[in-house]
C-alpha atoms as a PDB file:
ATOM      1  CA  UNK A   1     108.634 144.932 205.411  1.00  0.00           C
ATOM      2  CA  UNK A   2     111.786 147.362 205.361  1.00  0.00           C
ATOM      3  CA  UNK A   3     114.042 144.237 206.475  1.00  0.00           C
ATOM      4  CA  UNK A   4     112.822 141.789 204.288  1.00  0.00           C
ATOM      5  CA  UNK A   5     113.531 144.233 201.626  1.00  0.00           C
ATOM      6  CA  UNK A   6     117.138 144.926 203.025  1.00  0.00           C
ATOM      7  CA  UNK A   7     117.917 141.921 204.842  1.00  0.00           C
ATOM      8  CA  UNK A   8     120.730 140.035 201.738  1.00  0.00           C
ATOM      9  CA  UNK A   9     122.384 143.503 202.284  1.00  0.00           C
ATOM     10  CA  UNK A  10     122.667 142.956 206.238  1.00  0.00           C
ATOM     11  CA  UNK A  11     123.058 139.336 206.233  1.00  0.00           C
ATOM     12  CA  UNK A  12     124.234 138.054 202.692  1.00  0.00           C
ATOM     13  CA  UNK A  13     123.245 134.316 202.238  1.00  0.00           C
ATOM     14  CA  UNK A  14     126.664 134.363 199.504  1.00  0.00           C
ATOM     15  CA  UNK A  15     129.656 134.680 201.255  1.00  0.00           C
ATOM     16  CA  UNK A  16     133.415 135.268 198.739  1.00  0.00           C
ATOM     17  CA  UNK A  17     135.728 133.013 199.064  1.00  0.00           C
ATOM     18  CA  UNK A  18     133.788 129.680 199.648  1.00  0.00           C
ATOM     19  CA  UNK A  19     136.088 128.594 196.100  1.00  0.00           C
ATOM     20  CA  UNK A  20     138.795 126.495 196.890  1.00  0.00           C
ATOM     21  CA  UNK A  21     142.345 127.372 196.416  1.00  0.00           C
ATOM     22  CA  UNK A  22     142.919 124.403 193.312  1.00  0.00           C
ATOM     23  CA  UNK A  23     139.736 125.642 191.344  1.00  0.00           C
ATOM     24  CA  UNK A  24     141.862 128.444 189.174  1.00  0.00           C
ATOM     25  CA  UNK A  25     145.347 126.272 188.496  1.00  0.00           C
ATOM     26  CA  UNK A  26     142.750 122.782 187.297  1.00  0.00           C
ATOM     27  CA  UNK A  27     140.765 125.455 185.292  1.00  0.00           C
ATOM     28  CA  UNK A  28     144.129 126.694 183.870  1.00  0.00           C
ATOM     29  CA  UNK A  29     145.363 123.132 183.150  1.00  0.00           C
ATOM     30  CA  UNK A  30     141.912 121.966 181.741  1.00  0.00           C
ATOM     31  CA  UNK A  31     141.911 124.776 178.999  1.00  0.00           C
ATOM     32  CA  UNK A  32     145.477 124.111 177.718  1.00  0.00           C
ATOM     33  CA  UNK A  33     144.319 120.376 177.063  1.00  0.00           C
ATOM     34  CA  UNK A  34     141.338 121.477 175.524  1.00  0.00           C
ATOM     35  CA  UNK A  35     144.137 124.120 173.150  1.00  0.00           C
ATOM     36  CA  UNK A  36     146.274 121.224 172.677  1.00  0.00           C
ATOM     37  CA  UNK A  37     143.578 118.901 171.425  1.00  0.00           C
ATOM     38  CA  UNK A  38     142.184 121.135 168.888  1.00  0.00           C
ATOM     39  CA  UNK A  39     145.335 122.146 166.871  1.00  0.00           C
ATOM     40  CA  UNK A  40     148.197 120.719 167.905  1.00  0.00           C
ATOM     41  CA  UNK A  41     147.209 116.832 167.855  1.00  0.00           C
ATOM     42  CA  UNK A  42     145.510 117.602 164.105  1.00  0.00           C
ATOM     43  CA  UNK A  43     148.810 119.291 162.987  1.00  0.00           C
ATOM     44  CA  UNK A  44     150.809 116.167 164.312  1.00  0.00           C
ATOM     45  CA  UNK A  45     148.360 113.861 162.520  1.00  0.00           C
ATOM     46  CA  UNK A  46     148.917 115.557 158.804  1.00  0.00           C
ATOM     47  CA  UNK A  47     152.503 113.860 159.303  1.00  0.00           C
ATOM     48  CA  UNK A  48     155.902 115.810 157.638  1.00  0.00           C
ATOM     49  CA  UNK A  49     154.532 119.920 157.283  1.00  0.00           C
ATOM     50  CA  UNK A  50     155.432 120.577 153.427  1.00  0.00           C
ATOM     51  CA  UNK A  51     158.250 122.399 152.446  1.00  0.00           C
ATOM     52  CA  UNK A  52     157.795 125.638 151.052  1.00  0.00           C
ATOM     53  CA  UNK A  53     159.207 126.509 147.923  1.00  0.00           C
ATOM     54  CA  UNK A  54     162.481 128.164 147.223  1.00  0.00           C
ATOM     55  CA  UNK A  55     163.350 131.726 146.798  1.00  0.00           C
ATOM     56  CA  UNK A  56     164.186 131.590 143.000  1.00  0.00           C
ATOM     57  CA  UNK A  57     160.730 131.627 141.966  1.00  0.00           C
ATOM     58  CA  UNK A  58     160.944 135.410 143.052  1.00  0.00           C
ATOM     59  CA  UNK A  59     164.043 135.942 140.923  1.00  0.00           C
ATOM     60  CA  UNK A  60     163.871 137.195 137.404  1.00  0.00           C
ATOM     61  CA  UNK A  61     165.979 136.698 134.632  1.00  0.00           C
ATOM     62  CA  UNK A  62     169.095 138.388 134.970  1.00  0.00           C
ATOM     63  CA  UNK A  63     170.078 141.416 133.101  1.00  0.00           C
ATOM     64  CA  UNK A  64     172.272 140.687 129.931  1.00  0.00           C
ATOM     65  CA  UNK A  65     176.024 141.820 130.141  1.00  0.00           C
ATOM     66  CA  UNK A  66     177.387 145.294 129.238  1.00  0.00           C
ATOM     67  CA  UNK A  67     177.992 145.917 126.056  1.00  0.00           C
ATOM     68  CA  UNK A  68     181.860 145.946 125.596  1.00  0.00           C
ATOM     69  CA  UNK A  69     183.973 149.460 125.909  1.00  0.00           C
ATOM     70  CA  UNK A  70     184.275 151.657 122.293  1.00  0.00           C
ATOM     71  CA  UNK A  71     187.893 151.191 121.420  1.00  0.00           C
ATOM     72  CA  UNK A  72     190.551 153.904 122.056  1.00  0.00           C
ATOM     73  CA  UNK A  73     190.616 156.457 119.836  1.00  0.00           C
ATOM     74  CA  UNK A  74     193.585 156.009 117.233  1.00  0.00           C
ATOM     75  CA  UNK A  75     196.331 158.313 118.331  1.00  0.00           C
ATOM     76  CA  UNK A  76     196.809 161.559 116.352  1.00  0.00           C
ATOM     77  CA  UNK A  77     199.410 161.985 113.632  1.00  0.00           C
ATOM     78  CA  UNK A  78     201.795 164.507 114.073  1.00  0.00           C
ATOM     79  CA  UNK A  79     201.219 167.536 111.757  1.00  0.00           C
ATOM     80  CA  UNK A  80     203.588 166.833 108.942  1.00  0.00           C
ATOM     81  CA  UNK A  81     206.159 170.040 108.630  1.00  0.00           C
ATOM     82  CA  UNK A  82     205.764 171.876 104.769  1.00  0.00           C
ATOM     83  CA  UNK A  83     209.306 171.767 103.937  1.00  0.00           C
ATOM     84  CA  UNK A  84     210.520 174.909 102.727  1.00  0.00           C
ATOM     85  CA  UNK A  85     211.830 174.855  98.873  1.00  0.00           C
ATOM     86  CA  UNK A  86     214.469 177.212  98.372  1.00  0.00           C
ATOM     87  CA  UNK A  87     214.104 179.580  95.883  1.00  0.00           C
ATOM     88  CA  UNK A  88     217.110 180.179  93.964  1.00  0.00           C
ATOM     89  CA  UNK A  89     216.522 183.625  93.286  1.00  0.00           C
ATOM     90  CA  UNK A  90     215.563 185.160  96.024  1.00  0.00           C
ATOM     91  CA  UNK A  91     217.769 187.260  98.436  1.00  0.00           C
ATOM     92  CA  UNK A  92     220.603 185.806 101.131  1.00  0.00           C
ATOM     93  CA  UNK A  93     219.629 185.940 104.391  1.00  0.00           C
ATOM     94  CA  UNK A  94     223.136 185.500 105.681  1.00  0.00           C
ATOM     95  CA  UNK A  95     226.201 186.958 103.780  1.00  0.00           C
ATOM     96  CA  UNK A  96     228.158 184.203 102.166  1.00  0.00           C
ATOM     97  CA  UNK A  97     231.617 182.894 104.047  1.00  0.00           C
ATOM     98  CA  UNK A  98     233.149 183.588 100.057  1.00  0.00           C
ATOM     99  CA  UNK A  99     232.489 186.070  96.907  1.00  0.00           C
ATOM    100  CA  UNK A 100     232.588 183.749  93.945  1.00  0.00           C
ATOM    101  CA  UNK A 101     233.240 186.238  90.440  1.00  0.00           C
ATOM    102  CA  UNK A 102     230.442 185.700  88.007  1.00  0.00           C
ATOM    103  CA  UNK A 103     231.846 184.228  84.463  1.00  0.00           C
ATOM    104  CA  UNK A 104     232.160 186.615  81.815  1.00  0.00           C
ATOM    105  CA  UNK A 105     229.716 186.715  79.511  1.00  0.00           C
ATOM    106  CA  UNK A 106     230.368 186.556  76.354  1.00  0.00           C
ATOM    107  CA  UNK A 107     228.754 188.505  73.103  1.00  0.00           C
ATOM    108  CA  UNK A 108     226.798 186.972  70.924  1.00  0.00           C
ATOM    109  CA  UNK A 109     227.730 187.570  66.783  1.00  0.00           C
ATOM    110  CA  UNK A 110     224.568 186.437  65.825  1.00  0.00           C
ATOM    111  CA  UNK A 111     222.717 189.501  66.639  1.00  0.00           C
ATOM    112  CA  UNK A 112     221.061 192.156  64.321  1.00  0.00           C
ATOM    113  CA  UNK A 113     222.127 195.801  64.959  1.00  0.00           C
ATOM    114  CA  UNK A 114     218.418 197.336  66.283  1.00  0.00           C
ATOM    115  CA  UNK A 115     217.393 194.258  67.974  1.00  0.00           C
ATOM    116  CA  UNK A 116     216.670 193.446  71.686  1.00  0.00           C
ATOM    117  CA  UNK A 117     219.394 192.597  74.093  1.00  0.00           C
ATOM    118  CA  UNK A 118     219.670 188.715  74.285  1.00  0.00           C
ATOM    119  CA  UNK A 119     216.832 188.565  71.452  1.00  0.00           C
ATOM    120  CA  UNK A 120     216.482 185.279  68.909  1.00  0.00           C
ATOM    121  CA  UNK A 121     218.942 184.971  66.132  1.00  0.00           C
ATOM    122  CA  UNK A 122     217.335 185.662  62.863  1.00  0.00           C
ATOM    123  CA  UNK A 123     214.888 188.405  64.574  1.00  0.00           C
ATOM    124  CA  UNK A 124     213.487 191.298  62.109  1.00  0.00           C
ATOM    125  CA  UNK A 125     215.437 194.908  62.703  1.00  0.00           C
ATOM    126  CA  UNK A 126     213.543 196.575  65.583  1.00  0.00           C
ATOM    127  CA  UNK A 127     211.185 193.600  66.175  1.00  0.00           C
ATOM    128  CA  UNK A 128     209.790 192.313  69.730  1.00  0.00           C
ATOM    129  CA  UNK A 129     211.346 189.426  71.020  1.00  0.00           C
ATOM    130  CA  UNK A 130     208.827 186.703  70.276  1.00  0.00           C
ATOM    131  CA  UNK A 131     207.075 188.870  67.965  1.00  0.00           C
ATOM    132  CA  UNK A 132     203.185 189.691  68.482  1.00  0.00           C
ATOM    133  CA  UNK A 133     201.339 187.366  65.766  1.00  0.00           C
ATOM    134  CA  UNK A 134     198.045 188.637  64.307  1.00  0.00           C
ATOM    135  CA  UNK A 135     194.846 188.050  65.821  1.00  0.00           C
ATOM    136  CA  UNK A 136     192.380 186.584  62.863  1.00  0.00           C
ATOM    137  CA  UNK A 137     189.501 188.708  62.582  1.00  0.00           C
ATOM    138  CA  UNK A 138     186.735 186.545  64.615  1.00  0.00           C
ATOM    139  CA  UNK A 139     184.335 183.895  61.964  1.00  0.00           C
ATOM    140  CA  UNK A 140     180.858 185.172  61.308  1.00  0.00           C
ATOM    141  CA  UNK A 141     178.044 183.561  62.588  1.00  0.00           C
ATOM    142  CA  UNK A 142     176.382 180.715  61.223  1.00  0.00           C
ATOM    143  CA  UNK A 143     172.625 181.241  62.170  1.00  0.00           C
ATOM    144  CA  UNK A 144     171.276 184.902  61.499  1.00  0.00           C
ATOM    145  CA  UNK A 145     171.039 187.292  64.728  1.00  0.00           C
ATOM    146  CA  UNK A 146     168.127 189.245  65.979  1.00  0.00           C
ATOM    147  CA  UNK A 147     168.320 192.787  65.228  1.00  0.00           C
ATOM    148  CA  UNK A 148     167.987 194.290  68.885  1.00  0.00           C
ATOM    149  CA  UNK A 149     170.351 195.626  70.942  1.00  0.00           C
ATOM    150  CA  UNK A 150     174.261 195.603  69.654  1.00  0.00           C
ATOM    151  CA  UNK A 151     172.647 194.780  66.415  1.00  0.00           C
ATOM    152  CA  UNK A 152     170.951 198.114  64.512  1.00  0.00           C
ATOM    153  CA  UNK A 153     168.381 197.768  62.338  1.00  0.00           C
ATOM    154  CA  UNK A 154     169.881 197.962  58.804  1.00  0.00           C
ATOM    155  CA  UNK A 155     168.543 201.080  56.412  1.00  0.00           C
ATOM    156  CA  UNK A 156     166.608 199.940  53.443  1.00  0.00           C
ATOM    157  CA  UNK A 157     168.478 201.498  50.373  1.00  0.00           C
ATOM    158  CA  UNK A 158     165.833 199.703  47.611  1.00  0.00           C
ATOM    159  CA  UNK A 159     162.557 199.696  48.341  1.00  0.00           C
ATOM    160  CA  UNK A 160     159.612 197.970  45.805  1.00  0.00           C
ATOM    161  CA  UNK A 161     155.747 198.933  46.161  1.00  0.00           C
ATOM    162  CA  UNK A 162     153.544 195.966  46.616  1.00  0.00           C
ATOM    163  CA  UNK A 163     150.858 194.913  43.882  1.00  0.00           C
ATOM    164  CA  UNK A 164     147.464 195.349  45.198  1.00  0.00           C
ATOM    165  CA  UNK A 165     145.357 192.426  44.060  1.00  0.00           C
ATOM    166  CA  UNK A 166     142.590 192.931  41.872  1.00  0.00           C
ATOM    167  CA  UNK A 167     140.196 190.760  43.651  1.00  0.00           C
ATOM    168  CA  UNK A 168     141.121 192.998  46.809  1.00  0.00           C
ATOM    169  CA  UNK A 169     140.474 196.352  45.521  1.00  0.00           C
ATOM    170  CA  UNK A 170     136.520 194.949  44.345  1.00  0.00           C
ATOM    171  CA  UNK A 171     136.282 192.964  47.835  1.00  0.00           C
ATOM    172  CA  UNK A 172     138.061 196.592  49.550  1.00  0.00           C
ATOM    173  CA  UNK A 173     139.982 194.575  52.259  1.00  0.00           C
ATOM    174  CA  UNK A 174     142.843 196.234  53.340  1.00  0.00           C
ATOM    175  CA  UNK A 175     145.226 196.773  56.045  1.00  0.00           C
ATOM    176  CA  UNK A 176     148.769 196.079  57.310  1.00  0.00           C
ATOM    177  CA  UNK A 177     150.553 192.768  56.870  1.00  0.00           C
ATOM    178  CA  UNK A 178     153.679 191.772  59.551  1.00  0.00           C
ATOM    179  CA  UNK A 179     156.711 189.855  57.681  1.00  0.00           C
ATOM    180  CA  UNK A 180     159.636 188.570  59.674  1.00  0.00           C
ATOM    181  CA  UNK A 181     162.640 189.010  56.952  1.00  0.00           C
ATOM    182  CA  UNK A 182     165.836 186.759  57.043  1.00  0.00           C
ATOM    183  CA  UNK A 183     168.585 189.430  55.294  1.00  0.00           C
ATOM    184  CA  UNK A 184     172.064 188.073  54.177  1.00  0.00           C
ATOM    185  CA  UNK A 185     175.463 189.048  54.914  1.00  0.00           C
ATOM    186  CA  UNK A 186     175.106 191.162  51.794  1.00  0.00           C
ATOM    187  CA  UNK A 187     171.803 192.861  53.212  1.00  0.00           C
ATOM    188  CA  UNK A 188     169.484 190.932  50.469  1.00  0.00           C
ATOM    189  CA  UNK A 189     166.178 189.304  51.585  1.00  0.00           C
ATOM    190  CA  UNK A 190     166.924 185.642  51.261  1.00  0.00           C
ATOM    191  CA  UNK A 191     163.793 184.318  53.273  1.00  0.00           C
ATOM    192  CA  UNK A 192     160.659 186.058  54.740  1.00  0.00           C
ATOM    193  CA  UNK A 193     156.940 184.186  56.180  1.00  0.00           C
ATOM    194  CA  UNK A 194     153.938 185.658  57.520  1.00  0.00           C
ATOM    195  CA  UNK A 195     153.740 186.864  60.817  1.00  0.00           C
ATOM    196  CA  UNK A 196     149.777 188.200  60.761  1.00  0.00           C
ATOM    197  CA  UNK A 197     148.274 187.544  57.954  1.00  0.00           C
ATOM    198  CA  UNK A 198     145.863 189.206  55.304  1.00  0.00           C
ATOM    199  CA  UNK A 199     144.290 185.993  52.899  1.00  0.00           C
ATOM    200  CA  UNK A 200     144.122 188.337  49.993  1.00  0.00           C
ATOM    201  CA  UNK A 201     147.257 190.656  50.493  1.00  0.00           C
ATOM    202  CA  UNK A 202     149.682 188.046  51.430  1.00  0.00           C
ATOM    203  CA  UNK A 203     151.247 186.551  48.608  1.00  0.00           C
ATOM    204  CA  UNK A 204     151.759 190.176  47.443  1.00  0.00           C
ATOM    205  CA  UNK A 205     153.328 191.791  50.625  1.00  0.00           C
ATOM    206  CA  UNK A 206     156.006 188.654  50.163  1.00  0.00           C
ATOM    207  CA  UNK A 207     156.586 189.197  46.405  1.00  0.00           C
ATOM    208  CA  UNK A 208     157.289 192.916  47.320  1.00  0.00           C
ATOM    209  CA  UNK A 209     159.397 192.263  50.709  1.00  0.00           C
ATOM    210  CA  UNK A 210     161.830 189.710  48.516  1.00  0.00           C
ATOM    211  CA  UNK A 211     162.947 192.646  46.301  1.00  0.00           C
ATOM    212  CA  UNK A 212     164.009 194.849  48.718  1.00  0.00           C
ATOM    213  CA  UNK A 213     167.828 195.583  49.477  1.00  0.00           C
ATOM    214  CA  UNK A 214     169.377 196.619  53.016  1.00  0.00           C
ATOM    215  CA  UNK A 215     172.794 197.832  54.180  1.00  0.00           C
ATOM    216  CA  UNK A 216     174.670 195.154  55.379  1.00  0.00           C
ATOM    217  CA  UNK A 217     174.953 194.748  59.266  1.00  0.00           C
ATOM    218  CA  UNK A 218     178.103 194.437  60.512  1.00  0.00           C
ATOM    219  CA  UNK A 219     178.871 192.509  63.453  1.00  0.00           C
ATOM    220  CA  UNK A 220     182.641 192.991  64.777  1.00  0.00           C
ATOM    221  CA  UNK A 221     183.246 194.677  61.372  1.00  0.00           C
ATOM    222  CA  UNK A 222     181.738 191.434  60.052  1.00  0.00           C
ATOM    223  CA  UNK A 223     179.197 191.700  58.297  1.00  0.00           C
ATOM    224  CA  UNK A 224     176.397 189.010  59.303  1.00  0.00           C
ATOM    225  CA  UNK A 225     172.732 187.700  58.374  1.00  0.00           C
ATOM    226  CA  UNK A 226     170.282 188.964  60.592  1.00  0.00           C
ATOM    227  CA  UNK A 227     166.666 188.256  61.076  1.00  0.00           C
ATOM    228  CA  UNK A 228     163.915 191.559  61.033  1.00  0.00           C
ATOM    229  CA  UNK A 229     160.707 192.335  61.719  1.00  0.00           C
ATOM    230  CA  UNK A 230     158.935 194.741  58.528  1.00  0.00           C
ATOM    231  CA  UNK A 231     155.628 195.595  57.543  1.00  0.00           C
ATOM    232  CA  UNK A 232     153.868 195.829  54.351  1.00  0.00           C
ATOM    233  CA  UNK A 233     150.748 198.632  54.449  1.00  0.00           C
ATOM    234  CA  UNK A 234     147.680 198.441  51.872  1.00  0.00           C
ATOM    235  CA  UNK A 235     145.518 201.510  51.640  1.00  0.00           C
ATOM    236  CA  UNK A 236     142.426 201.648  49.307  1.00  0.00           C
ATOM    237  CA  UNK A 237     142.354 204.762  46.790  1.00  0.00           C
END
């Protein structure tokens, strides 16, 4: 039992190198035909192989030109010199090559014993030359001012009680009334209107404002129109 088991081992029935020495090179031979029939006769079948297309289906459009240089700046003007205008009175720099004697002068007759040296012919005795003409005294305003600052309130020099209405005194209303007063140059009322108002006094506070007389306010040593503010007081008995 023991050698049947091991008996391939002690005498193989397969013995290497029964091949012969052609098998490998036909085997080699036989595969290349099979390579060649399989792609290379098919690719010489299809006829011409196409042409792949050109390169300049890659390119892109080509970048448009440089825009052209600034032009050169324009050259700069040479500063233009201040040329110096002489001044016929002032001083030599240099001392002159020649002393040339001044002309004589010679006197005037048509001057006026007290006058100026060189003054106008026909001057006034002791005058100025050119004289010093009078300022006119400055025009007065044509609109009335507003007494306030500058302007003082003018001082009342007549003054005229209102008339307290009848129907007033049986209704007993009373109180202050506020007038703004236009006074003239001459300090006369010459316009005055309610500022707060009474009904039954009003009329009455006017009448008695329109009478009254003021110093005149001068303006400049003018004196001017100018616009107040007064107030006319009812009191019940």
């Amino acid at each position: 039992m023991p050698r049947d088991m091991f008996g391939d081992v002690v005498n193989p029935t397969v013995k290497l190198g029964s091949q012969k020495w052609y098998t490998v090179p036909l085997s080699i031979v036989v595969h290349i035909a099979i390579f060649a029939a399989v792609i290379i006769i098919p690719l010489m079948a299809m006829g011409e192989m196409p042409t792949p297309p050109t390169m300049m289906a890659f390119v892109g459009t080509p970048p448009p030109p440089p825009p052209p240089p600034p032009p050169p700046p324009a050259p700069a003007s040479a500063p233009v010199k201040p040329v110096p205008v002489a001044n016929p009175n002032a001083a030599p720099v240099e001392a002159p090559k020649e002393i040339i004697a001044e002309p004589a002068t010679v006197p005037s007759t048509a001057g006026v014993p007290g006058g100026v040296e060189g003054g106008v012919p026909g001057g006034t005795i002791g005058g100025v030359v050119g004289g010093l003409p009078e300022a006119p005294p400055p025009p007065p305003p044509a609109a009335p001012v507003r007494v306030g600052g500058n302007i003082k309130t003018p001082n009342k020099t007549r003054d005229v009680r209102p008339v307290y209405p009848p129907i007033a005194q049986s209704a007993r209303v009373s109180g202050v009334v506020i007038i703004e007063a236009t006074i003239g140059a001459d300090g006369r009322v010459k316009d005055a209107k309610v500022l707060r108002s009474i009904p039954l006094l009003d009329q009455a506070a006017l009448d008695a404002v329109k009478q009254w007389v003021f110093t005149p306010t001068l303006l400049n040593g003018v004196p001017v129109p100018v616009i107040m503010t007064v107030t006319v007081n009812f009191t019940l008995q």
